[in-house]
N, C-alpha and C. Protein backbone atom coordinates (compact mmCIF):
# COMPACT_ATOMS: atom_id res chain seq x y z
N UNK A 1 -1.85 7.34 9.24
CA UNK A 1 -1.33 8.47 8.48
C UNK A 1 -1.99 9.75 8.98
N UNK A 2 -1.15 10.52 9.51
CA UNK A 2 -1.83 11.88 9.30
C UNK A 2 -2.26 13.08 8.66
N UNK A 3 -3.01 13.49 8.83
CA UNK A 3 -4.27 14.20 7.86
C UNK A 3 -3.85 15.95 7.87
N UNK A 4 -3.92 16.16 7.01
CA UNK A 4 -3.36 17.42 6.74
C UNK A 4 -4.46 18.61 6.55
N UNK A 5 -5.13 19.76 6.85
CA UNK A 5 -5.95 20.39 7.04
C UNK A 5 -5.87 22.38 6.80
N UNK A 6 -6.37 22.59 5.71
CA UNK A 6 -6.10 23.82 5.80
C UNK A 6 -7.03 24.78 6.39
N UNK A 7 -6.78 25.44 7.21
CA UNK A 7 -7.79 26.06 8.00
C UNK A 7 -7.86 28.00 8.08
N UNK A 8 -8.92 28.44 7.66
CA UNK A 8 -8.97 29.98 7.66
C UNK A 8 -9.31 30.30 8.39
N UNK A 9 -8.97 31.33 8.84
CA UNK A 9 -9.34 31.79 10.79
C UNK A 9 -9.94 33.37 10.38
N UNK A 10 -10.82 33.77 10.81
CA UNK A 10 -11.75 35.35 10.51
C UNK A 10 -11.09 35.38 12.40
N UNK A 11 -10.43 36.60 12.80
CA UNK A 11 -10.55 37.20 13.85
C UNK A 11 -11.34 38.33 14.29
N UNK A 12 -12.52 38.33 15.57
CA UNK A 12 -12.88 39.08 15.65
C UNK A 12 -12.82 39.72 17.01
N UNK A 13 -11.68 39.57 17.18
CA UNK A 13 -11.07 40.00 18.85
C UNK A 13 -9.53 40.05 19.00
N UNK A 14 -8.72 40.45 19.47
CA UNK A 14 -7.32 40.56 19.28
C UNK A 14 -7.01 38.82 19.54
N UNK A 15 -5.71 38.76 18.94
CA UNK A 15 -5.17 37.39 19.17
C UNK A 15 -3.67 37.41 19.23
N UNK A 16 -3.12 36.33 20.11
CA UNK A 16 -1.60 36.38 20.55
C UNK A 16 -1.54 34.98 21.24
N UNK A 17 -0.63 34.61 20.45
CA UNK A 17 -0.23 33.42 20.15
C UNK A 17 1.26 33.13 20.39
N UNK A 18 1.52 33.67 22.21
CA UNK A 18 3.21 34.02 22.10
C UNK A 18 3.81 32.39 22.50
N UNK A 19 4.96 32.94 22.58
CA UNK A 19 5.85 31.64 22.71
C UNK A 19 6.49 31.81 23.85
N UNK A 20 6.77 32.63 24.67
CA UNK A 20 7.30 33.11 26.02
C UNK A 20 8.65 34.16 25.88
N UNK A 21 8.96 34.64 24.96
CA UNK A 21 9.94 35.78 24.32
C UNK A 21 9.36 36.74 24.38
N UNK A 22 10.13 37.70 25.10
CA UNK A 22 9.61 39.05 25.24
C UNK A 22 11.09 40.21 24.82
N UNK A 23 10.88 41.21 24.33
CA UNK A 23 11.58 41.97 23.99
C UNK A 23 11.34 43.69 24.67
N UNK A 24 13.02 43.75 25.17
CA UNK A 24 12.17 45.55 25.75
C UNK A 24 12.67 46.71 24.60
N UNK A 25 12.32 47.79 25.40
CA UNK A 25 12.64 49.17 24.47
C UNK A 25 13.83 48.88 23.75
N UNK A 26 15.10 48.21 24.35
CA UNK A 26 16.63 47.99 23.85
C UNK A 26 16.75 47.40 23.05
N UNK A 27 15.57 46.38 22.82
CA UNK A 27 16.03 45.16 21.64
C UNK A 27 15.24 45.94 20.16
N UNK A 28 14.59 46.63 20.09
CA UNK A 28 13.68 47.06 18.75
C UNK A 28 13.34 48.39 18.72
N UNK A 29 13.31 48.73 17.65
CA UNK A 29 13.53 50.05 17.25
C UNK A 29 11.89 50.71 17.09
N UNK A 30 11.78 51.91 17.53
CA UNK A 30 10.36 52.49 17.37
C UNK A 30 10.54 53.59 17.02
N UNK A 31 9.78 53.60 15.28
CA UNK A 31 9.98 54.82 14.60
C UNK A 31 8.77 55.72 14.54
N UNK A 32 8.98 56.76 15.33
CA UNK A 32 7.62 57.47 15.47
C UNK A 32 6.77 57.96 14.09
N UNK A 33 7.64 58.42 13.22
CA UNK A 33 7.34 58.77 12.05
C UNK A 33 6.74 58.11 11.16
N UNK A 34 7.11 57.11 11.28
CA UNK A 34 6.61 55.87 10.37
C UNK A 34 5.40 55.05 11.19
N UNK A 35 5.15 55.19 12.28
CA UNK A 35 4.41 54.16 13.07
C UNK A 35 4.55 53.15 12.59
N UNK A 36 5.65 52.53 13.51
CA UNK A 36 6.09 51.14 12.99
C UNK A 36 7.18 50.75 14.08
N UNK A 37 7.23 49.72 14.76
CA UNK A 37 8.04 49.11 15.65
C UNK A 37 8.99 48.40 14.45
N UNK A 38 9.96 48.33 14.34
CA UNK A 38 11.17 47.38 14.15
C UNK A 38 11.53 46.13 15.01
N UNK A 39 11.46 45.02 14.33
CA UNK A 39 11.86 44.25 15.08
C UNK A 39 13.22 43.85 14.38
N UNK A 40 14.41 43.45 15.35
CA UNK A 40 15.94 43.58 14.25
C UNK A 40 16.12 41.96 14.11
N UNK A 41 16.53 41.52 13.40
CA UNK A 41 17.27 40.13 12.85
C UNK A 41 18.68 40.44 13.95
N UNK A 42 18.51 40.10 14.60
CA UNK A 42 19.79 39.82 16.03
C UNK A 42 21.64 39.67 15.35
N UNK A 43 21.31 38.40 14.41
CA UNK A 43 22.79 38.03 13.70
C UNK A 43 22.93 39.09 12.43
N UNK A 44 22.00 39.06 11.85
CA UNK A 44 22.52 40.32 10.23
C UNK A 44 23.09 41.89 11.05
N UNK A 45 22.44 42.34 12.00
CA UNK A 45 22.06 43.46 13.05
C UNK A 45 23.64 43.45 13.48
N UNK A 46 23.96 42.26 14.30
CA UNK A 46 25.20 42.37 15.03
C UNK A 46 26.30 42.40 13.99
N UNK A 47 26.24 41.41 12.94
CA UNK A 47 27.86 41.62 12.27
C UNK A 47 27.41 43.05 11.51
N UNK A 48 26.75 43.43 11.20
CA UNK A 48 26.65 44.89 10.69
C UNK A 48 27.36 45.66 11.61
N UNK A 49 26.92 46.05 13.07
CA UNK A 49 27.67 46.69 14.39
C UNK A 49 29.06 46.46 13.99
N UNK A 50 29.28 44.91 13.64
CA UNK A 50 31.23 44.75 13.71
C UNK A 50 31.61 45.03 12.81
N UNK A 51 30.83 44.62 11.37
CA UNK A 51 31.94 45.27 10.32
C UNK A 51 31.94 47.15 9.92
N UNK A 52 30.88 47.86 10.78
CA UNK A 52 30.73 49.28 11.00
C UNK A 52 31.58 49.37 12.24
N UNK A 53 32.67 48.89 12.63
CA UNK A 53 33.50 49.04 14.01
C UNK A 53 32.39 50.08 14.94
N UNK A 54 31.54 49.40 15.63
CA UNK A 54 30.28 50.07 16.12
C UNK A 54 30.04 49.31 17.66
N UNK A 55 31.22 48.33 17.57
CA UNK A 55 31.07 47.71 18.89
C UNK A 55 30.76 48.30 20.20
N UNK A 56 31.87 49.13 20.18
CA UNK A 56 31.97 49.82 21.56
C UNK A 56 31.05 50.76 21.94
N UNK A 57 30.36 51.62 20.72
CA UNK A 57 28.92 52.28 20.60
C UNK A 57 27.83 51.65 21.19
N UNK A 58 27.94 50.45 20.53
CA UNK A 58 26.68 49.58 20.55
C UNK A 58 26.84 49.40 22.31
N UNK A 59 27.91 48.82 22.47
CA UNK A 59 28.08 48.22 24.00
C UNK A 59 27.90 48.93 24.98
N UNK A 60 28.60 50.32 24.94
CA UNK A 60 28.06 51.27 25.81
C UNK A 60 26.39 51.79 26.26
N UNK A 61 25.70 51.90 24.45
CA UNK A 61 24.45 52.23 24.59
C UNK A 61 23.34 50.83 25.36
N UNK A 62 23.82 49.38 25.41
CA UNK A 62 23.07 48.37 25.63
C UNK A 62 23.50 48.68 27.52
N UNK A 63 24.44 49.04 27.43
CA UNK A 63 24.91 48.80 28.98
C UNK A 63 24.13 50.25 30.08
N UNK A 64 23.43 51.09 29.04
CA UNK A 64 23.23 52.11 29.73
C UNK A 64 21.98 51.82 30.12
N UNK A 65 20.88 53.11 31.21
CA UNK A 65 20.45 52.85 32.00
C UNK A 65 18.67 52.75 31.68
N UNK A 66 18.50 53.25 30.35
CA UNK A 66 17.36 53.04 29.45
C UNK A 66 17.83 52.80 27.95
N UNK A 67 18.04 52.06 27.76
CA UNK A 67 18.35 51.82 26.28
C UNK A 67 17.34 51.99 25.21
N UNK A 68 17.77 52.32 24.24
CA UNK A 68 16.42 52.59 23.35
C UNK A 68 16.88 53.03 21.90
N UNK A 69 16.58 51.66 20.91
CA UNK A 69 17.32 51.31 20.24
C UNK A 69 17.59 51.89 19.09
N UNK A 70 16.57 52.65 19.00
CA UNK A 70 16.05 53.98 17.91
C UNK A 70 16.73 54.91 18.24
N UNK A 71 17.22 55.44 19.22
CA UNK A 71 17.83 56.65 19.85
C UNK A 71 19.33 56.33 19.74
N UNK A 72 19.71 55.13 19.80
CA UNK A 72 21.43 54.69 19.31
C UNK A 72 21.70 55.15 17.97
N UNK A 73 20.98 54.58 17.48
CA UNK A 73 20.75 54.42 15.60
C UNK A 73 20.49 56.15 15.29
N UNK A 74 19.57 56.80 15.67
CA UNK A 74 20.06 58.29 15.45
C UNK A 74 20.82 59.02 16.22
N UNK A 75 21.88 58.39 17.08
CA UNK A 75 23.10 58.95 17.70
C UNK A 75 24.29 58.88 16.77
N UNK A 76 24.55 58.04 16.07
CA UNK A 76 25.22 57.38 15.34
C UNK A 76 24.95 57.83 13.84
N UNK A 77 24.00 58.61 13.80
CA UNK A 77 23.67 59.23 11.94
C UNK A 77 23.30 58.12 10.95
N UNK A 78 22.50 56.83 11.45
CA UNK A 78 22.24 55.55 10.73
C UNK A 78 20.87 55.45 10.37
N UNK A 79 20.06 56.20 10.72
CA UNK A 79 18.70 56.36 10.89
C UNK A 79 17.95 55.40 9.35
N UNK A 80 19.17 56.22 8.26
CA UNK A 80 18.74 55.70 7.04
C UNK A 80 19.51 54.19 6.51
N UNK A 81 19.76 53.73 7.37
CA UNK A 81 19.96 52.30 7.06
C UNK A 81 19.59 51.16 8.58
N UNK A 82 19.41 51.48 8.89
CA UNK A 82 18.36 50.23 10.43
C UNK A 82 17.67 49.98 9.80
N UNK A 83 17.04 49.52 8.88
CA UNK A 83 15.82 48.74 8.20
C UNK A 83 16.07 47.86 7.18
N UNK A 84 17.40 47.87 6.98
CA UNK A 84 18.29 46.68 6.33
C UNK A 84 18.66 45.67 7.03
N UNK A 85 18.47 45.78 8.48
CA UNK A 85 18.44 45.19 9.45
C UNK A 85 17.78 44.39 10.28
N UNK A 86 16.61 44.65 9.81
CA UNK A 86 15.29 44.40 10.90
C UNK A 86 14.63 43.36 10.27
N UNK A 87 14.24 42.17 10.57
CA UNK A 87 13.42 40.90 10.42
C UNK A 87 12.16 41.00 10.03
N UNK A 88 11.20 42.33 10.50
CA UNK A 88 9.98 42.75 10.31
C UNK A 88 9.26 43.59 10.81
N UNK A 89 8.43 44.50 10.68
CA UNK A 89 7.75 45.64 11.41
C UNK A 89 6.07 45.38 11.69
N UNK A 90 5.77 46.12 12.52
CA UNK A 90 4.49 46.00 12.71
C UNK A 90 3.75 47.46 13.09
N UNK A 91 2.83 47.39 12.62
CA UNK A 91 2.20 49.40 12.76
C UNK A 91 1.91 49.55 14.11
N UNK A 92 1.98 50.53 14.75
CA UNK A 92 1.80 51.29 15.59
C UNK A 92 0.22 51.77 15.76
N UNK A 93 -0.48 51.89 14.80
CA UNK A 93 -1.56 52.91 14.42
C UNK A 93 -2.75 53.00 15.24
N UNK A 94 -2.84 51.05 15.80
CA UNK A 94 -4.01 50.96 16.00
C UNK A 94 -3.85 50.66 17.84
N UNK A 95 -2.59 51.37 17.95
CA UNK A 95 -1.99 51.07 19.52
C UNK A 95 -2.31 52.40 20.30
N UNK A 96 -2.66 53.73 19.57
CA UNK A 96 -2.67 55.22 20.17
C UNK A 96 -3.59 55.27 21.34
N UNK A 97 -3.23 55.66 22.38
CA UNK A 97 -3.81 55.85 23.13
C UNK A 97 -4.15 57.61 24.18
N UNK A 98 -5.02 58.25 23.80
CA UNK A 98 -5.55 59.45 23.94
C UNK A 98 -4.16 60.32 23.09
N UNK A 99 -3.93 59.57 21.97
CA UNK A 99 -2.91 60.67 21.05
C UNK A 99 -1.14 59.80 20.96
N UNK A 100 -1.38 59.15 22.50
CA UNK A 100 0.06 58.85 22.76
C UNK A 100 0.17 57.32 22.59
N UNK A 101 1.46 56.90 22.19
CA UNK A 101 1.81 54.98 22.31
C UNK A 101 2.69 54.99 23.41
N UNK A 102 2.04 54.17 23.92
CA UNK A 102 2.95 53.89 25.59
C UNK A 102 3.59 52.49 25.45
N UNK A 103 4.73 52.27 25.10
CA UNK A 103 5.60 50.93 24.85
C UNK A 103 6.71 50.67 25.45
N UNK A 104 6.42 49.39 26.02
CA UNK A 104 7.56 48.60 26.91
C UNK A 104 7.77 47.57 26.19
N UNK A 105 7.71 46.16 27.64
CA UNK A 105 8.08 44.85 26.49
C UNK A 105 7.49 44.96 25.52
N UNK A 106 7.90 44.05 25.26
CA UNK A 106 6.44 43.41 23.93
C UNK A 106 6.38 41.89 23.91
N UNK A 107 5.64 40.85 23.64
CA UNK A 107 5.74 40.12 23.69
C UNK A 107 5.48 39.38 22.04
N UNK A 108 6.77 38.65 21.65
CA UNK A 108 6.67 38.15 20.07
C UNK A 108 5.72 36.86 20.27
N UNK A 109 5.20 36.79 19.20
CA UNK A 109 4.71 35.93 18.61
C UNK A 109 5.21 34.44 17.91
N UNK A 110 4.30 33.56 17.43
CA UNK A 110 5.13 32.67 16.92
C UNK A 110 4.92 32.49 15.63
N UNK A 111 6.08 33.09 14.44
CA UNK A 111 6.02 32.51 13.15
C UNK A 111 6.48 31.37 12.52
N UNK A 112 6.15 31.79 11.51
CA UNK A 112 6.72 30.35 10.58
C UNK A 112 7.85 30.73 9.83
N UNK A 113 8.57 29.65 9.05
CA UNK A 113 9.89 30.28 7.96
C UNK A 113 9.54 31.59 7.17
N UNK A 114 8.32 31.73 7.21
CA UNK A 114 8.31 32.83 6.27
C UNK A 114 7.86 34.00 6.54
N UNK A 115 7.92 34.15 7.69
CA UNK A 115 7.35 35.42 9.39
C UNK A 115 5.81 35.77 9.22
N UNK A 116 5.06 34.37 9.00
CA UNK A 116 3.67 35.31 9.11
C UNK A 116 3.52 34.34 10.20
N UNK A 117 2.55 34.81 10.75
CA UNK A 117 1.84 34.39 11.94
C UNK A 117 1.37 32.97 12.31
N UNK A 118 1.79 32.30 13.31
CA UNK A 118 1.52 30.72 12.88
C UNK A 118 1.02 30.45 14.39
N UNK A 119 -0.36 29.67 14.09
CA UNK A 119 -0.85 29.18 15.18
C UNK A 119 -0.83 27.82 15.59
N UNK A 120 -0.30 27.12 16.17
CA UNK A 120 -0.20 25.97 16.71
C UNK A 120 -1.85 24.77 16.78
N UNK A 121 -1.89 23.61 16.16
CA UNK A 121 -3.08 23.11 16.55
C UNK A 121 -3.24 23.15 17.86
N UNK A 122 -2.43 23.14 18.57
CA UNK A 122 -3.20 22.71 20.41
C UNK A 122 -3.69 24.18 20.55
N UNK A 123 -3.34 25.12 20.05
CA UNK A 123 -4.41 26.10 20.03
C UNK A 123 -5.93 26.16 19.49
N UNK A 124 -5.84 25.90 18.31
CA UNK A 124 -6.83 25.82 17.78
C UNK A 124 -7.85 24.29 18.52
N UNK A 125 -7.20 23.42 19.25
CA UNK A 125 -7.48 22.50 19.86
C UNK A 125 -8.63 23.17 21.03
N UNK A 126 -7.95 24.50 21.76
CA UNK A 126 -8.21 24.91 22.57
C UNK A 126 -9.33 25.65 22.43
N UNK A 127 -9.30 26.40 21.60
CA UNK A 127 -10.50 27.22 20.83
C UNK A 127 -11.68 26.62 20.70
N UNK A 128 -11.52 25.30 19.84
CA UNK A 128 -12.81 24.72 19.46
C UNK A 128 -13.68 24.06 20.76
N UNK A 129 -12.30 23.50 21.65
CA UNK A 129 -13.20 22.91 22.99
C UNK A 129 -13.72 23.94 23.91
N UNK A 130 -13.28 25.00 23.80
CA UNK A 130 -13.79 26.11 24.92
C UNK A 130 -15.29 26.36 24.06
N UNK A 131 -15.25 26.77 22.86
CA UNK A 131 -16.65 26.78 22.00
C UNK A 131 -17.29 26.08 22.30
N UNK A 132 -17.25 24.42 22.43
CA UNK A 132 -18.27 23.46 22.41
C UNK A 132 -18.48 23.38 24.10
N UNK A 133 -17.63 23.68 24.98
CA UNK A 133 -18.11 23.59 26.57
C UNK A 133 -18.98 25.20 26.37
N UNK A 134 -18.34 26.20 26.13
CA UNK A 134 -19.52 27.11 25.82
C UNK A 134 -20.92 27.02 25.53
N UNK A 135 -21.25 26.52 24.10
CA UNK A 135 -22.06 26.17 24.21
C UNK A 135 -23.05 25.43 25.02
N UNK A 136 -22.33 24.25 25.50
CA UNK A 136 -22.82 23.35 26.56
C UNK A 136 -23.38 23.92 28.08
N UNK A 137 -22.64 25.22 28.27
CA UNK A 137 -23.54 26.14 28.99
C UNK A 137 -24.44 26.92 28.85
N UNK A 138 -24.29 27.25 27.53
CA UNK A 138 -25.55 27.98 27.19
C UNK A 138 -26.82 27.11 26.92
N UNK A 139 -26.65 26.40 26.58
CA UNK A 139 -27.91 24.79 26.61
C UNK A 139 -28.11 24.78 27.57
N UNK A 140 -27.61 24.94 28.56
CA UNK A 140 -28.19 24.71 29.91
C UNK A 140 -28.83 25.43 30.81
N UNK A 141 -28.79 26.79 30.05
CA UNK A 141 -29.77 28.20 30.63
C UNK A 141 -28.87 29.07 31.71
N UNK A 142 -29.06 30.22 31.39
CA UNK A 142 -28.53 31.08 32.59
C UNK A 142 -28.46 30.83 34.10
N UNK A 143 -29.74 30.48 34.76
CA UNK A 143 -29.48 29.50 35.97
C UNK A 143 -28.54 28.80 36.44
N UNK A 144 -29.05 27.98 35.35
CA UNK A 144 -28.65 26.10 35.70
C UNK A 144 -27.05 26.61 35.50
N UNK A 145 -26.54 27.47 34.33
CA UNK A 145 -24.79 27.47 34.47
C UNK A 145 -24.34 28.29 35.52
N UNK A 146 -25.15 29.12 36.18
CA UNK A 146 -24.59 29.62 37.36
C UNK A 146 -24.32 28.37 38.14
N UNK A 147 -24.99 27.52 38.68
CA UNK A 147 -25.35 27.12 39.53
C UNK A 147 -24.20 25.77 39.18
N UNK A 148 -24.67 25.79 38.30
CA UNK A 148 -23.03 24.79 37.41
C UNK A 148 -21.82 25.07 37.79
N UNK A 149 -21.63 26.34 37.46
CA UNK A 149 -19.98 26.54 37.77
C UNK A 149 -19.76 27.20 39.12
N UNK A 150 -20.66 27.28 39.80
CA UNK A 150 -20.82 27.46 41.51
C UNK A 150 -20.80 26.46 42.39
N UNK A 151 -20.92 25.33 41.35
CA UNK A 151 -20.89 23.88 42.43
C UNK A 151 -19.90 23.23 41.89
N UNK A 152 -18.50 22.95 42.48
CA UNK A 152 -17.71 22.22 41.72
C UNK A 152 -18.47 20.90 42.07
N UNK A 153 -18.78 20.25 42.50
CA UNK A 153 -19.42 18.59 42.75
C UNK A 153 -20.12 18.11 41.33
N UNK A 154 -21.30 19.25 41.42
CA UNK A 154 -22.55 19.40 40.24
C UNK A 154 -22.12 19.21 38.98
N UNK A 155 -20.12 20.10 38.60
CA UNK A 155 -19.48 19.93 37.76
C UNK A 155 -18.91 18.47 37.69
N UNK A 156 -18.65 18.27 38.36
CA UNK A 156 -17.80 16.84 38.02
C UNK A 156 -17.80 15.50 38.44
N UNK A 157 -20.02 16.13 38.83
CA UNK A 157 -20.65 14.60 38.34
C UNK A 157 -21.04 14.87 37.13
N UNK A 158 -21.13 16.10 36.09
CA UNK A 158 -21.80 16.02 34.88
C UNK A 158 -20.74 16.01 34.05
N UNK A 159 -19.40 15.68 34.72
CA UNK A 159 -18.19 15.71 33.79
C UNK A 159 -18.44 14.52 32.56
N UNK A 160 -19.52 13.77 33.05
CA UNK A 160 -20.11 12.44 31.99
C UNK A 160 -20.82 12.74 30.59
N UNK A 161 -21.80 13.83 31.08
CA UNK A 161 -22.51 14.58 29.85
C UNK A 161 -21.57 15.27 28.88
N UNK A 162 -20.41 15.91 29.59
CA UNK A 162 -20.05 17.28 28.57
C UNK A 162 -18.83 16.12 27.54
N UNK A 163 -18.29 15.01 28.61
CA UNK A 163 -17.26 14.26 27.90
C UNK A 163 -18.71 13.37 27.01
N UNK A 164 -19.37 12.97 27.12
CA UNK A 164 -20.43 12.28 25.69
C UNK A 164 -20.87 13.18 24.84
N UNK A 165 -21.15 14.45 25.37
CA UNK A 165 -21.82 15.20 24.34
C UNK A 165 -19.89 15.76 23.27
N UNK A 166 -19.22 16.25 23.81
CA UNK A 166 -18.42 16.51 23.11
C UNK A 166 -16.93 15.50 22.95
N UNK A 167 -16.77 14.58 23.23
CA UNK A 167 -16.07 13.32 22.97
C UNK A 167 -14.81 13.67 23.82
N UNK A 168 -14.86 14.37 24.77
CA UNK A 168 -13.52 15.16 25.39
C UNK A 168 -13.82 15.00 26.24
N UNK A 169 -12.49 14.53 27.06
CA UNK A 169 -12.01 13.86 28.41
C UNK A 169 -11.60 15.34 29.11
N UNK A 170 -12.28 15.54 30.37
CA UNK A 170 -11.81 16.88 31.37
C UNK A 170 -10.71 16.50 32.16
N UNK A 171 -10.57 15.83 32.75
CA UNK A 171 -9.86 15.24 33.57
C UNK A 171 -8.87 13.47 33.39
């Protein structure tokens, strides 16, 4: 039977946890005012376009040569309804860089049914074993881990120690 585990995570370094989906300027809306990226719900988003006969708007602006999805939406006088639209936002605030936000893709994340942030165990799989080989270098002194991860041989005759000391197979 498997074991079910609730786990609290304190971050103290950025974290991204993507899934291989990336989105550019065209797909999401960036409201300067608000500092806040839009991200749109794709299907609520599109039949909105059709039942606003907005097709050919829409199609022209996706087909053009920088698209930018915020700049359709106030071409169009909609400004005050795109957020009836959108799946979820995320702030801007802590993205400024010497005054300015410089944004291209982006790369999404992976949620759960209920859009918060969901991390996969083979992540957290990953985390804990990089910690415990961490450590396992630091036990071993500044030297000795130079000299460790400078010798692949040195490594993977002691591939015996790090798999007994931490029950994990390298290879």
């Amino acid at each position: 039977m498997d074991k079910i585990y609730e786990v609290k995570l304190k971050t103290i370094g950025p974290v991204h946890i993507g899934y291989g989906r990336k989105i550019n300027k065209g797909q999401y809306v960036y409201d300067k005012v608000d500092s806040r990226i839009y991200i749109p719900n794709e299907n609520k988003m599109m039949s909105w376009i059709i039942k606003k006969d907005l097709v050919d708007s829409f199609e022209k602006y996706y087909m053009s040569k920088n698209p930018d999805l915020f700049s359709w939406f106030k071409a169009n006088k909609l400004l005050g309804e795109f957020k009836d639209y959108m799946e979820y936002s995320l702030s801007t605030k802590s993205l400024k860089i010497s005054g300015k936000i410089r944004l291209n893709d982006i790369e999404l994340i992976i949620k759960d049914k209920d859009l918060s942030p969901y991390i996969p165990g083979s992540s957290l799989k990953g985390v804990i074993r990089t910690a415990i080989f961490g450590e396992y270098l630091y036990d071993l002194g500044r030297s000795e881990t130079k000299d460790y991860l400078n010798d692949i041989r040195k490594y993977l005759n002691n591939k015996s120690v790090f798999q007994k000391k931490t029950g994990t197979k390298l290879f």
